[in-house]
C-alpha atoms as a PDB file:
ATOM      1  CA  UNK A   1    -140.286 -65.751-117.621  1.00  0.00           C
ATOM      2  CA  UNK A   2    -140.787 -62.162-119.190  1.00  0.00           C
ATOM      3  CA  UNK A   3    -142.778 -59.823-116.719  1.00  0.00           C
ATOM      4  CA  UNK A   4    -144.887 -57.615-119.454  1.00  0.00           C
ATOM      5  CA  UNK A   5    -146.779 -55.344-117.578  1.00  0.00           C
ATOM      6  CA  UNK A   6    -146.779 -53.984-113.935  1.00  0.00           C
ATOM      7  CA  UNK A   7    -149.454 -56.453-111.910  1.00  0.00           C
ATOM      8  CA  UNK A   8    -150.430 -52.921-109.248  1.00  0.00           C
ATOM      9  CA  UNK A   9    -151.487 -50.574-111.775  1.00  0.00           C
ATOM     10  CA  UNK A  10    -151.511 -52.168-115.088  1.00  0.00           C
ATOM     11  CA  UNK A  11    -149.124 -50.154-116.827  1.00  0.00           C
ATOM     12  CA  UNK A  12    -146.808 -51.396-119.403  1.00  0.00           C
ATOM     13  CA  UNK A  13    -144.007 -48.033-119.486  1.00  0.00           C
ATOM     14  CA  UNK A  14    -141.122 -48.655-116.984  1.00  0.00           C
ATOM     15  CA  UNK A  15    -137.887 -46.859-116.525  1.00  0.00           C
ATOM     16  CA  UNK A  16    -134.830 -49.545-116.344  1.00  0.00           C
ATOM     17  CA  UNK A  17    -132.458 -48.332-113.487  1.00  0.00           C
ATOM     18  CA  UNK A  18    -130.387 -50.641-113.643  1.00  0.00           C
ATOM     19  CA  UNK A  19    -128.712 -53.784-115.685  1.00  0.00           C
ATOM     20  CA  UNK A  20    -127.896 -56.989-114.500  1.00  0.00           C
ATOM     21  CA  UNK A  21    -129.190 -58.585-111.114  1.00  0.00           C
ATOM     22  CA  UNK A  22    -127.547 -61.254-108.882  1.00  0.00           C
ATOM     23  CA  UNK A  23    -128.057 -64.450-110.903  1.00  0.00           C
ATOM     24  CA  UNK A  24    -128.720 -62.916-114.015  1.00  0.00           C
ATOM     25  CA  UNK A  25    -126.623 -60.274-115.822  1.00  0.00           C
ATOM     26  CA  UNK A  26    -129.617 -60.401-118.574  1.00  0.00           C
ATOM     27  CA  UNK A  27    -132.072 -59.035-116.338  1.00  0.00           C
ATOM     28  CA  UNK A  28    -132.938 -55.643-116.311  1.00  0.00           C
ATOM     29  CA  UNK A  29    -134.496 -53.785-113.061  1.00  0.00           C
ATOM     30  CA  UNK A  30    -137.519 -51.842-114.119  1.00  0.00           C
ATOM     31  CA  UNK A  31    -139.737 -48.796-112.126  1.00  0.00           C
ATOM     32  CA  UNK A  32    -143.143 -48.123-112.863  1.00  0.00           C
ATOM     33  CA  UNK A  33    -143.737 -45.186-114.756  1.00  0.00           C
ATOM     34  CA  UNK A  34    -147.397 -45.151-113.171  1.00  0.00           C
ATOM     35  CA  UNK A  35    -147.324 -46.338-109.624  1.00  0.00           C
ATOM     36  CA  UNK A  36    -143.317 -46.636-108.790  1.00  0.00           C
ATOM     37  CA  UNK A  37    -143.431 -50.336-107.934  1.00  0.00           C
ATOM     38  CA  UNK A  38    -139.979 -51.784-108.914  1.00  0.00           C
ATOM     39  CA  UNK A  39    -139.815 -55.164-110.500  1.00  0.00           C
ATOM     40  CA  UNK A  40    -137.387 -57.292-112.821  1.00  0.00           C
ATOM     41  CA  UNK A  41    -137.947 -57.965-116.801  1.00  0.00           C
ATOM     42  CA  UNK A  42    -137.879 -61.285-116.398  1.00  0.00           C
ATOM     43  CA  UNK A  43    -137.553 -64.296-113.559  1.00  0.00           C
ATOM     44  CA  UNK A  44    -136.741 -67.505-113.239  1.00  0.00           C
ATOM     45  CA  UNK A  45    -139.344 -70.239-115.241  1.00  0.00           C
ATOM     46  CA  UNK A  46    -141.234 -71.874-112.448  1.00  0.00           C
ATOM     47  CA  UNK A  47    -140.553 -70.197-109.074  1.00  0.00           C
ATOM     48  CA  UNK A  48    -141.961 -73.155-106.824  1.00  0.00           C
ATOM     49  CA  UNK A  49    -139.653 -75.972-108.306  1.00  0.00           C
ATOM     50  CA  UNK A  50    -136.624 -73.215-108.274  1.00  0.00           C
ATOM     51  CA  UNK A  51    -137.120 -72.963-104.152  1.00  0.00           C
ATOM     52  CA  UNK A  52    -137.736 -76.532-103.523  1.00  0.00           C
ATOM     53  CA  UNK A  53    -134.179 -77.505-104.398  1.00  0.00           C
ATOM     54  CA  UNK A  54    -132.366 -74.355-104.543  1.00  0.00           C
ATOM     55  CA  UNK A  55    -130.503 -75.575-101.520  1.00  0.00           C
ATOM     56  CA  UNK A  56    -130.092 -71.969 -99.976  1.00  0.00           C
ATOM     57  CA  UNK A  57    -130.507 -72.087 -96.595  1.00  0.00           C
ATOM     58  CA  UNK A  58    -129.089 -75.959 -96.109  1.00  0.00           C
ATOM     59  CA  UNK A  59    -125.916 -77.553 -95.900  1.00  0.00           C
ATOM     60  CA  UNK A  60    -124.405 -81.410 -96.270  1.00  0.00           C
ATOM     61  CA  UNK A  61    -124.565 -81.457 -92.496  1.00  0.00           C
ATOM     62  CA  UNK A  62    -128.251 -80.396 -91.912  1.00  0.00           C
ATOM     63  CA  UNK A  63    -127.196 -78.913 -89.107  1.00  0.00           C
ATOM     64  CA  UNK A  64    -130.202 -76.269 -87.882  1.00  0.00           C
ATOM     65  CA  UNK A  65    -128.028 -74.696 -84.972  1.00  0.00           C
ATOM     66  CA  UNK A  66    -125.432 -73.301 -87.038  1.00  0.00           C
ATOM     67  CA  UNK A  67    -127.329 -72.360 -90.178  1.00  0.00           C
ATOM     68  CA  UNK A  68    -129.581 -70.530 -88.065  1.00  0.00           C
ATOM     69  CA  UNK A  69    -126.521 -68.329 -86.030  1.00  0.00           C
ATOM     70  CA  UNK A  70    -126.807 -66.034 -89.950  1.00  0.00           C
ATOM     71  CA  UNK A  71    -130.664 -65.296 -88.857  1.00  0.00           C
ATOM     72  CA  UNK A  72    -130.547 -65.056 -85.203  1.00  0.00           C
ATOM     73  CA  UNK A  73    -130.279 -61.734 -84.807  1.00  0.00           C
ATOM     74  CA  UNK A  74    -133.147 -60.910 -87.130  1.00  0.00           C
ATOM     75  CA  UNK A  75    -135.097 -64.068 -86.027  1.00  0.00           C
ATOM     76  CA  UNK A  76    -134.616 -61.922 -81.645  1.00  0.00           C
ATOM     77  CA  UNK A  77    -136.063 -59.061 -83.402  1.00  0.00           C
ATOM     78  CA  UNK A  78    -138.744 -60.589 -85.143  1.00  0.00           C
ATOM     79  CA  UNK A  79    -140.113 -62.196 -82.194  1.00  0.00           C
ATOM     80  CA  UNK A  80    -139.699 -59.558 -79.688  1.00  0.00           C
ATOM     81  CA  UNK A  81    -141.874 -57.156 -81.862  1.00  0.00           C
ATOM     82  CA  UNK A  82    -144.393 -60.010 -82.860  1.00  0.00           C
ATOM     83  CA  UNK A  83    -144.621 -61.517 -79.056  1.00  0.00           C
ATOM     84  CA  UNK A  84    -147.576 -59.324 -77.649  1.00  0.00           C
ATOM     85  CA  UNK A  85    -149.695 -59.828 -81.357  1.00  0.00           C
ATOM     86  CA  UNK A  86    -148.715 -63.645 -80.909  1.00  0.00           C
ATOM     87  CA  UNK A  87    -148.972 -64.900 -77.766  1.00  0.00           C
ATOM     88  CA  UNK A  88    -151.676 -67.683 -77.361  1.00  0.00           C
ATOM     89  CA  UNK A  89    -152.403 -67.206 -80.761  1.00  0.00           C
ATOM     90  CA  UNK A  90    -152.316 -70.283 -83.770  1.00  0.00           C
ATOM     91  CA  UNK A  91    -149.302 -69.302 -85.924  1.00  0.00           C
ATOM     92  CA  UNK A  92    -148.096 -69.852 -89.491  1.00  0.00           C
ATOM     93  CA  UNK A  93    -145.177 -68.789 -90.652  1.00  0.00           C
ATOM     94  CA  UNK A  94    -144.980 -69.049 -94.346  1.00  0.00           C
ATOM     95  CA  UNK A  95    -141.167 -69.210 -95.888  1.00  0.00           C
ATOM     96  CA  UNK A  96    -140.021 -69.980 -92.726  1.00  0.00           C
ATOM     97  CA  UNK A  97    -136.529 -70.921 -93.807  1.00  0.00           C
ATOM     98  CA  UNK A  98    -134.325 -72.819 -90.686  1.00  0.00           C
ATOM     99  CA  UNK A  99    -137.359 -72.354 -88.505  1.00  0.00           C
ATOM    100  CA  UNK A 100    -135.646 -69.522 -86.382  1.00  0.00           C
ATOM    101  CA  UNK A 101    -138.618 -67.468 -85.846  1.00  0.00           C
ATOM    102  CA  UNK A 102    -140.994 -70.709 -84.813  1.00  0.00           C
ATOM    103  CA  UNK A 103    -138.635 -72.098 -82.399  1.00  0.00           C
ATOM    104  CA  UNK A 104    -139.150 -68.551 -80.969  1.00  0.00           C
ATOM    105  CA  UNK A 105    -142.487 -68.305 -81.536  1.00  0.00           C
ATOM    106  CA  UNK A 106    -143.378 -71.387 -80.244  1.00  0.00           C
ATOM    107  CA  UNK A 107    -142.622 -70.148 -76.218  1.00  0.00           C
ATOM    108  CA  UNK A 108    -145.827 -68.358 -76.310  1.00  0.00           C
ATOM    109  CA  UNK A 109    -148.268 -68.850 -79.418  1.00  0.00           C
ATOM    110  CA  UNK A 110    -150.941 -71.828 -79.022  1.00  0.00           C
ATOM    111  CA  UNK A 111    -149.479 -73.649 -82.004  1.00  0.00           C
ATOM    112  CA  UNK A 112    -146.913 -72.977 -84.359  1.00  0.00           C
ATOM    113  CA  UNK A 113    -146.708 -74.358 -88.010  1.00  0.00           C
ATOM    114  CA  UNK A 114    -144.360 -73.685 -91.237  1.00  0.00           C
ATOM    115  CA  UNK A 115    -144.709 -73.334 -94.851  1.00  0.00           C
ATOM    116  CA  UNK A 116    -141.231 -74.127 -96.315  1.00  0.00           C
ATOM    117  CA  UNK A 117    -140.807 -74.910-100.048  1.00  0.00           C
ATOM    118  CA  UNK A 118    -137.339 -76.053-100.687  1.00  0.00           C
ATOM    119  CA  UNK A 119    -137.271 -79.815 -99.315  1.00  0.00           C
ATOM    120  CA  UNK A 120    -134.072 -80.345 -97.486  1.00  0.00           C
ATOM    121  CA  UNK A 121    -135.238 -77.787 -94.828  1.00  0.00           C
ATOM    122  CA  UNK A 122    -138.607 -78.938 -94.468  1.00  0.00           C
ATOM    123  CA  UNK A 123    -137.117 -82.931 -93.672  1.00  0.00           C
ATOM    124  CA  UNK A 124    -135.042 -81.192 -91.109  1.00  0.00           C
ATOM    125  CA  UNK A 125    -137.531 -79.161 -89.546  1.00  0.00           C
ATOM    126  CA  UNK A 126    -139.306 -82.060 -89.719  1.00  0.00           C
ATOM    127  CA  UNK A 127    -137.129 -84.287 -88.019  1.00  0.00           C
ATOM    128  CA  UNK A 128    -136.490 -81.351 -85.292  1.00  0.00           C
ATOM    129  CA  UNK A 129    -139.925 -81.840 -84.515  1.00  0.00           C
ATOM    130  CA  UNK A 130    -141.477 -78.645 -85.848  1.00  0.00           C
ATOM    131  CA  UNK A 131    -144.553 -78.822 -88.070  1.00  0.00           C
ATOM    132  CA  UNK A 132    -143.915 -77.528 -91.622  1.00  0.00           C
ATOM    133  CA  UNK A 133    -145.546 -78.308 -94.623  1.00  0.00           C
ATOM    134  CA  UNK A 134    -144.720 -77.840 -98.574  1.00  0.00           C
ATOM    135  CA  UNK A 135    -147.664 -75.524 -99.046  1.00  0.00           C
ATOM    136  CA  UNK A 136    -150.507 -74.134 -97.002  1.00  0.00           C
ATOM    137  CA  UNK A 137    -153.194 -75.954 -98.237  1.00  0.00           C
ATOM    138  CA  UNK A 138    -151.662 -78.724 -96.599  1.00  0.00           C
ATOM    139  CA  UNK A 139    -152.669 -76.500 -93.005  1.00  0.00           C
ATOM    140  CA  UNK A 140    -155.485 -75.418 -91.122  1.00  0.00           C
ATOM    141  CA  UNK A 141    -156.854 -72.099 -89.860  1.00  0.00           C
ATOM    142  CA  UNK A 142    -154.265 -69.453 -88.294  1.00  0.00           C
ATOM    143  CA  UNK A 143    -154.808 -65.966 -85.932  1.00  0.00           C
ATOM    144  CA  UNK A 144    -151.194 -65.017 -87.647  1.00  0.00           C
ATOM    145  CA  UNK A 145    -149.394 -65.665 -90.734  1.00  0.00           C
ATOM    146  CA  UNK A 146    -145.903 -64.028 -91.379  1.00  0.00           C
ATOM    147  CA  UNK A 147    -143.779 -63.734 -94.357  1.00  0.00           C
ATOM    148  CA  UNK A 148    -140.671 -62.548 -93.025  1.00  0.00           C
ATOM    149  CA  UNK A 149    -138.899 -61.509 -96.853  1.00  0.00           C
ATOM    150  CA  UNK A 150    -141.233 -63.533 -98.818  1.00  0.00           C
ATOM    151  CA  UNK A 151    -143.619 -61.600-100.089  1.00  0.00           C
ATOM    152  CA  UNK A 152    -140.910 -60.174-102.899  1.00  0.00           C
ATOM    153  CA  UNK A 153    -140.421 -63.824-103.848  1.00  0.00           C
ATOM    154  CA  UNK A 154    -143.689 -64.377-105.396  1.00  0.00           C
ATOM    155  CA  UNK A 155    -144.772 -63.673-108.902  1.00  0.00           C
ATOM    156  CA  UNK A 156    -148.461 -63.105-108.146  1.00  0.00           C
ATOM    157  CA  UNK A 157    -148.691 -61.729-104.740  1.00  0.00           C
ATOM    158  CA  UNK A 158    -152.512 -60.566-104.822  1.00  0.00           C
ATOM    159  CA  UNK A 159    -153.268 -64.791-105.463  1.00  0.00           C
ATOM    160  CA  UNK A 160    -151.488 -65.962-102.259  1.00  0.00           C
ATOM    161  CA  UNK A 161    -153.076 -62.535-100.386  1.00  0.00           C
ATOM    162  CA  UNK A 162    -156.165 -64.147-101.350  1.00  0.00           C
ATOM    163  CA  UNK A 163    -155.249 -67.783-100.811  1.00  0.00           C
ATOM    164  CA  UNK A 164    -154.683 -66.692 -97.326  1.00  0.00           C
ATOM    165  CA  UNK A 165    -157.463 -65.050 -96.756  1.00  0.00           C
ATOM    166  CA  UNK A 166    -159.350 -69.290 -96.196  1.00  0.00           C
ATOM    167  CA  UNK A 167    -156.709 -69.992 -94.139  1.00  0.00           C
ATOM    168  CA  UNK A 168    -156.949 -66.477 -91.642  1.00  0.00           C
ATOM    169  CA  UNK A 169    -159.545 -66.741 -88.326  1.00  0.00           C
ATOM    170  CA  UNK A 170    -162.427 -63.778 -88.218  1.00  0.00           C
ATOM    171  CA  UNK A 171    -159.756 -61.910 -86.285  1.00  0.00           C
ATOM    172  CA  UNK A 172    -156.451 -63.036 -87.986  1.00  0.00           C
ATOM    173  CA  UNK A 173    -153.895 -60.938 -89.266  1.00  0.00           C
ATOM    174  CA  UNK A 174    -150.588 -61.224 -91.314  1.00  0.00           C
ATOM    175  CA  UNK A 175    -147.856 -59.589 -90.262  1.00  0.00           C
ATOM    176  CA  UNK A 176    -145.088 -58.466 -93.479  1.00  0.00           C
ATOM    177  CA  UNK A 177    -141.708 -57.949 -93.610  1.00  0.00           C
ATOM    178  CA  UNK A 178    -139.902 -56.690 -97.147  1.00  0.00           C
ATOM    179  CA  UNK A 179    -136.955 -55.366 -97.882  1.00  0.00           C
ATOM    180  CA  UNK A 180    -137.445 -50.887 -98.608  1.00  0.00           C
ATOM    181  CA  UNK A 181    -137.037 -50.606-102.238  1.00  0.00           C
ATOM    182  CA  UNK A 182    -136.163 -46.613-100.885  1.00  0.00           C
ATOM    183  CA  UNK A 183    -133.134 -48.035 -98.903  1.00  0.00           C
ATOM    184  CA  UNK A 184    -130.649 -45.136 -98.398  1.00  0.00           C
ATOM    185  CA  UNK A 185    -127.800 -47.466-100.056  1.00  0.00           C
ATOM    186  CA  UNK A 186    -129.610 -47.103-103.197  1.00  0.00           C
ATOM    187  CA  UNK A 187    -131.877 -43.695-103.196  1.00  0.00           C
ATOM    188  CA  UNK A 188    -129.653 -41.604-101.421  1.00  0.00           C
ATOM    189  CA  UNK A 189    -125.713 -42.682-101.389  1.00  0.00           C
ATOM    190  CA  UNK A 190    -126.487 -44.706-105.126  1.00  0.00           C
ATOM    191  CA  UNK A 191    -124.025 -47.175-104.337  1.00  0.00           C
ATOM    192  CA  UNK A 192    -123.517 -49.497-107.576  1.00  0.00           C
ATOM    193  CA  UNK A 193    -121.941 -52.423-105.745  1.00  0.00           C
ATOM    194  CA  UNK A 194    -124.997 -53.104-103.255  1.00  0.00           C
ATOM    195  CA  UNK A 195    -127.415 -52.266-106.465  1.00  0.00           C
ATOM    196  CA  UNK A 196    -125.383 -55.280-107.936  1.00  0.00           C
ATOM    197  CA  UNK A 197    -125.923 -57.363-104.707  1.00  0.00           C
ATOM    198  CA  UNK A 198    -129.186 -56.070-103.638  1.00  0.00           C
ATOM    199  CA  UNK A 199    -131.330 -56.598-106.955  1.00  0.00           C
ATOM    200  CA  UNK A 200    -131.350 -60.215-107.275  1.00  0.00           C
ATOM    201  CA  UNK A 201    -132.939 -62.395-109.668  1.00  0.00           C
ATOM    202  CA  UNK A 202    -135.202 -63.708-106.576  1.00  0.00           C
ATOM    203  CA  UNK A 203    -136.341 -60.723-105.784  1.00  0.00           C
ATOM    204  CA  UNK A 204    -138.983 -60.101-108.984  1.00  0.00           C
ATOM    205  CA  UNK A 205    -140.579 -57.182-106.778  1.00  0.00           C
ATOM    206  CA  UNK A 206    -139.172 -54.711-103.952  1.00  0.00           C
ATOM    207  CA  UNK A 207    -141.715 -52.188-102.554  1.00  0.00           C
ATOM    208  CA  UNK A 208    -142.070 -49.048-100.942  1.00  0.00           C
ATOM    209  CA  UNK A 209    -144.021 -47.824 -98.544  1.00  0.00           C
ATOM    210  CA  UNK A 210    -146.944 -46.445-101.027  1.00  0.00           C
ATOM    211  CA  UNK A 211    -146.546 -49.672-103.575  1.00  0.00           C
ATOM    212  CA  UNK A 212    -146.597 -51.932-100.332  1.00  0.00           C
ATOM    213  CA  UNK A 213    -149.639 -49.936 -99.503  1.00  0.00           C
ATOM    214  CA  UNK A 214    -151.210 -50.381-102.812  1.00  0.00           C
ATOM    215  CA  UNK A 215    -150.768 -54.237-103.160  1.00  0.00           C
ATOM    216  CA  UNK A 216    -152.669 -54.819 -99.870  1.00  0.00           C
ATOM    217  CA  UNK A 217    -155.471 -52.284-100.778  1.00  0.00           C
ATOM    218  CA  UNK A 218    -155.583 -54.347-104.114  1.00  0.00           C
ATOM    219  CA  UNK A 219    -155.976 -57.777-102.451  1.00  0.00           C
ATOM    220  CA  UNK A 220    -158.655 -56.459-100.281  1.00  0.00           C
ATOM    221  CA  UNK A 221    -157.129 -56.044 -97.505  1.00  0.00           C
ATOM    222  CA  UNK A 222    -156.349 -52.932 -94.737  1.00  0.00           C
ATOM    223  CA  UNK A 223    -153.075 -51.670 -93.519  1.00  0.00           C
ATOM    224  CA  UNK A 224    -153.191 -52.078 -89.588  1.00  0.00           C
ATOM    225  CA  UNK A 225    -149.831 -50.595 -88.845  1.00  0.00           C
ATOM    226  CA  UNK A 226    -146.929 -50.467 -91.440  1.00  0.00           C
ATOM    227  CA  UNK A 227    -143.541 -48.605 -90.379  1.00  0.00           C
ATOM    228  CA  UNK A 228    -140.048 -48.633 -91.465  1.00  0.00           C
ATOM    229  CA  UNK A 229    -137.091 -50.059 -89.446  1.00  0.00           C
ATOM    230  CA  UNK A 230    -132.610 -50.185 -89.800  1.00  0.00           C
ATOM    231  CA  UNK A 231    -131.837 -53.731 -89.773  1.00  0.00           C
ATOM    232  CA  UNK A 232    -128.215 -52.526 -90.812  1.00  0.00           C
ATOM    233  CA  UNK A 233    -125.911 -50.431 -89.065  1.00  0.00           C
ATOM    234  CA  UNK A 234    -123.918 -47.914 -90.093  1.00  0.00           C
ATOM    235  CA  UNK A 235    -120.835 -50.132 -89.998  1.00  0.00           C
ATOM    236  CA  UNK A 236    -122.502 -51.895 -92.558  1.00  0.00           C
ATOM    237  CA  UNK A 237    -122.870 -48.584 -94.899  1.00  0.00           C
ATOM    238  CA  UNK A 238    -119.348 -47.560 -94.257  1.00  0.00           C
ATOM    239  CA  UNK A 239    -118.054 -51.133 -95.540  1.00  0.00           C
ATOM    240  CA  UNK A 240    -120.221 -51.187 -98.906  1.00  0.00           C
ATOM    241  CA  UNK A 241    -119.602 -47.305 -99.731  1.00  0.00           C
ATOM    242  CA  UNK A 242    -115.672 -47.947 -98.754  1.00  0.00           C
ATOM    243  CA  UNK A 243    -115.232 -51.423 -99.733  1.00  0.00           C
ATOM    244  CA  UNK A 244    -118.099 -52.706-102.074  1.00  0.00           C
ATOM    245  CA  UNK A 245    -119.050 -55.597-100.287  1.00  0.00           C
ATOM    246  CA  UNK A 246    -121.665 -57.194 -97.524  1.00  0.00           C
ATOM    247  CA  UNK A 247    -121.187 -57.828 -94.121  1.00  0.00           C
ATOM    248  CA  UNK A 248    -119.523 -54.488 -92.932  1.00  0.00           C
ATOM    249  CA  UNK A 249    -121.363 -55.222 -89.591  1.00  0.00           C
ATOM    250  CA  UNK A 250    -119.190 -58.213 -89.046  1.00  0.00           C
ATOM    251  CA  UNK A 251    -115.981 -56.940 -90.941  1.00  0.00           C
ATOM    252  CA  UNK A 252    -115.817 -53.637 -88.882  1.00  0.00           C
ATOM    253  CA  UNK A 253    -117.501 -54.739 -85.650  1.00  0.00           C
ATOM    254  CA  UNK A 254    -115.523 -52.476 -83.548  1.00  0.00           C
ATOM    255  CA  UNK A 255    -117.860 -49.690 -85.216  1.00  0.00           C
ATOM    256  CA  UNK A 256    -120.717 -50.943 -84.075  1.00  0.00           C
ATOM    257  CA  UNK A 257    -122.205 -48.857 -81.053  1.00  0.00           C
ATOM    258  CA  UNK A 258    -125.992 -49.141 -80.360  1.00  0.00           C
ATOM    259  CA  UNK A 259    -126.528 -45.328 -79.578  1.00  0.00           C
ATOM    260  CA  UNK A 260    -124.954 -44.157 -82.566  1.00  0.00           C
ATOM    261  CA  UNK A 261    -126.559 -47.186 -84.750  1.00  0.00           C
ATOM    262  CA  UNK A 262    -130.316 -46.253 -83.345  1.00  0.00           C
ATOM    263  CA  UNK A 263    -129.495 -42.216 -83.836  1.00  0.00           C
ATOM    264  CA  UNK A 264    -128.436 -43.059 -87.618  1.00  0.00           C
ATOM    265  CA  UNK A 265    -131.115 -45.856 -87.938  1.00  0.00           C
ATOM    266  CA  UNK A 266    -133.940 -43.595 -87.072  1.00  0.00           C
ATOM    267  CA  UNK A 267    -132.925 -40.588 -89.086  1.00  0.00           C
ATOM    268  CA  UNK A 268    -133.397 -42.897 -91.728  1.00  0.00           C
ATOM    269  CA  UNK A 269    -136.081 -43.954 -91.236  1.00  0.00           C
ATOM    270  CA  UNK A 270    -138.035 -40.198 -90.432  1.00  0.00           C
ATOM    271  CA  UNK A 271    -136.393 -39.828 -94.179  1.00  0.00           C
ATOM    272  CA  UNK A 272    -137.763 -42.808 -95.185  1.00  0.00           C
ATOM    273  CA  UNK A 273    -135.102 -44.867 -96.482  1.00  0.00           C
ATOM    274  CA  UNK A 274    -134.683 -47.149 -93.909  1.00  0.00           C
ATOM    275  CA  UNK A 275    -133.472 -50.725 -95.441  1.00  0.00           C
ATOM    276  CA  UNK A 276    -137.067 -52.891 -94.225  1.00  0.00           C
ATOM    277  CA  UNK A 277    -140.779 -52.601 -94.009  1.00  0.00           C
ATOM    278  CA  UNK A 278    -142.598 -54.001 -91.508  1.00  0.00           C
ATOM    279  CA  UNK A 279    -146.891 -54.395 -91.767  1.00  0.00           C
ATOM    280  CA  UNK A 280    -149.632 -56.048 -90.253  1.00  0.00           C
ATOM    281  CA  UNK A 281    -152.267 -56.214 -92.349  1.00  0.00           C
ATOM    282  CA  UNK A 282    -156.077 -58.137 -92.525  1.00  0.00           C
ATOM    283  CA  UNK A 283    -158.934 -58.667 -94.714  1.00  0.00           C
ATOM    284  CA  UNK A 284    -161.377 -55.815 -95.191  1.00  0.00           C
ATOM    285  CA  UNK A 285    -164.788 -56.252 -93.411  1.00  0.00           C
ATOM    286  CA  UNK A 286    -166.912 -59.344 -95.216  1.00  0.00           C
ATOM    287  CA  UNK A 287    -164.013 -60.125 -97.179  1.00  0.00           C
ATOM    288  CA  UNK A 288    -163.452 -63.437 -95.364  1.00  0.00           C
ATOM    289  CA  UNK A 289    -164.197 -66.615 -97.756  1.00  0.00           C
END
């Protein structure tokens, strides 16, 4: 499906920095001439039917223990800085992939449920005995949803912002995390491999910081906190600027040192080109349906 026009501002003039994504060497990568919010030229035909069989995050063996060791470090992180805004609380977590984050989640919230689109995974969350459901108007009222690198998977953000507005108590919020469209990798060290692996044909938008901002002030909502963090170290860089290829943080582990990793990760992100965004955001006063 084309993209014509940029769904923030309205503005049809983009500058294409760069050809060819992951999954499509077609597709262009495009930059808003008006706002900055970059998007692809054109997605996949029906996003919902893609992700219900697209067999990413499953294997022939089902097995949820091992898919999940790729996302446990992230899935730690998540919950330690989510505990506090969680605990006791009814909880959605919509994509919720292998179910990391709820089995985490679930030690202190009230409830826990997921949203998970591609079938395979939702039968064997479902079998685990998690709650998860193939949309959430299949679920009830929550005091947090969380789209842990979702929100750059949909094609109309602003609709499900507002579809989950019915579904958000008086004094819910929903807590974001996207990948930083600013990520040092490509603003600041321009390297062409990771472009090649990081713009994906997935992906249709990545944000920044003041196009992030934007979409939730469009979808009537208000920024309560929004902040950049490192989820890669510097490892990682070293292996894609040296070698052109992911998972530097595994390949050249005996790099890895936590001081000098949280020294380089926050210089980053006081520059602001830290690789994630993290938000908590919730409907503006009397904007509850």
């Amino acid at each position: 499906m084309k993209l014509e026009r940029c769904f923030l501002c309205g503005a049809q003039e983009a500058q294409k920095i760069h050809h060819g994504v992951r999954g499509s060497a077609t597709t262009d990568v495009l930059k808003c001439a008006e706002c900055g919010l970059v998007r692809l030229s054109e997605t996949v035909d029906d996003v919902e039917a893609f992700y219900a069989s697209s067999g990413m995050r499953v294997d022939e063996t089902n097995d949820l223990e091992k898919i999940r060791l790729a996302s446990r470090a992230d899935d730690e992180r998540r919950f330690r800085y989510t505990e506090r805004m969680i605990e006791g609380k009814n909880v959605i977590d919509f994509g919720c992939g292998d179910g990391g984050y709820l089995t985490h989640a679930a030690r202190v919230a009230a409830s826990v449920t997921g949203v998970e689109l591609e079938e395979a995974m939702r039968k064997a969350l479902t079998v685990e005995g998690l709650c998860c459901f193939a949309s959430i108007q299949e679920v009830g009222t929550a005091d947090v949803i969380t789209l842990f690198h979702v929100l750059e998977h949909l094609e109309d953000p602003i609709s499900y912002l507002e579809e989950f507005r019915s579904h958000l108590s008086p004094e819910g919020m929903i807590i974001i995390e996207v990948p930083n469209a600013d990520d040092a990798l490509l603003s600041l060290y321009q390297c062409e491999a990771f472009a090649d692996f990081t713009y994906w044909i997935c992906h249709i938008y990545l944000y920044t910081l003041s196009t992030l901002r934007l979409l939730v002030e469009k979808a009537d909502y208000e920024v309560v906190f929004m902040r950049q963090i490192q989820r890669y170290s510097l490892a990682n860089h070293l292996h894609w600027l040296s070698k052109g290829q992911p998972g530097g943080h595994y390949k050249w582990a005996f790099l890895e040192d936590s001081e000098t990793d949280n020294t380089y990760g926050n210089m980053l992100t006081r520059l602001g080109i830290a690789d994630t965004i993290i938000a908590g955001i919730r409907p503006r006063s009397g904007s509850f349906v």
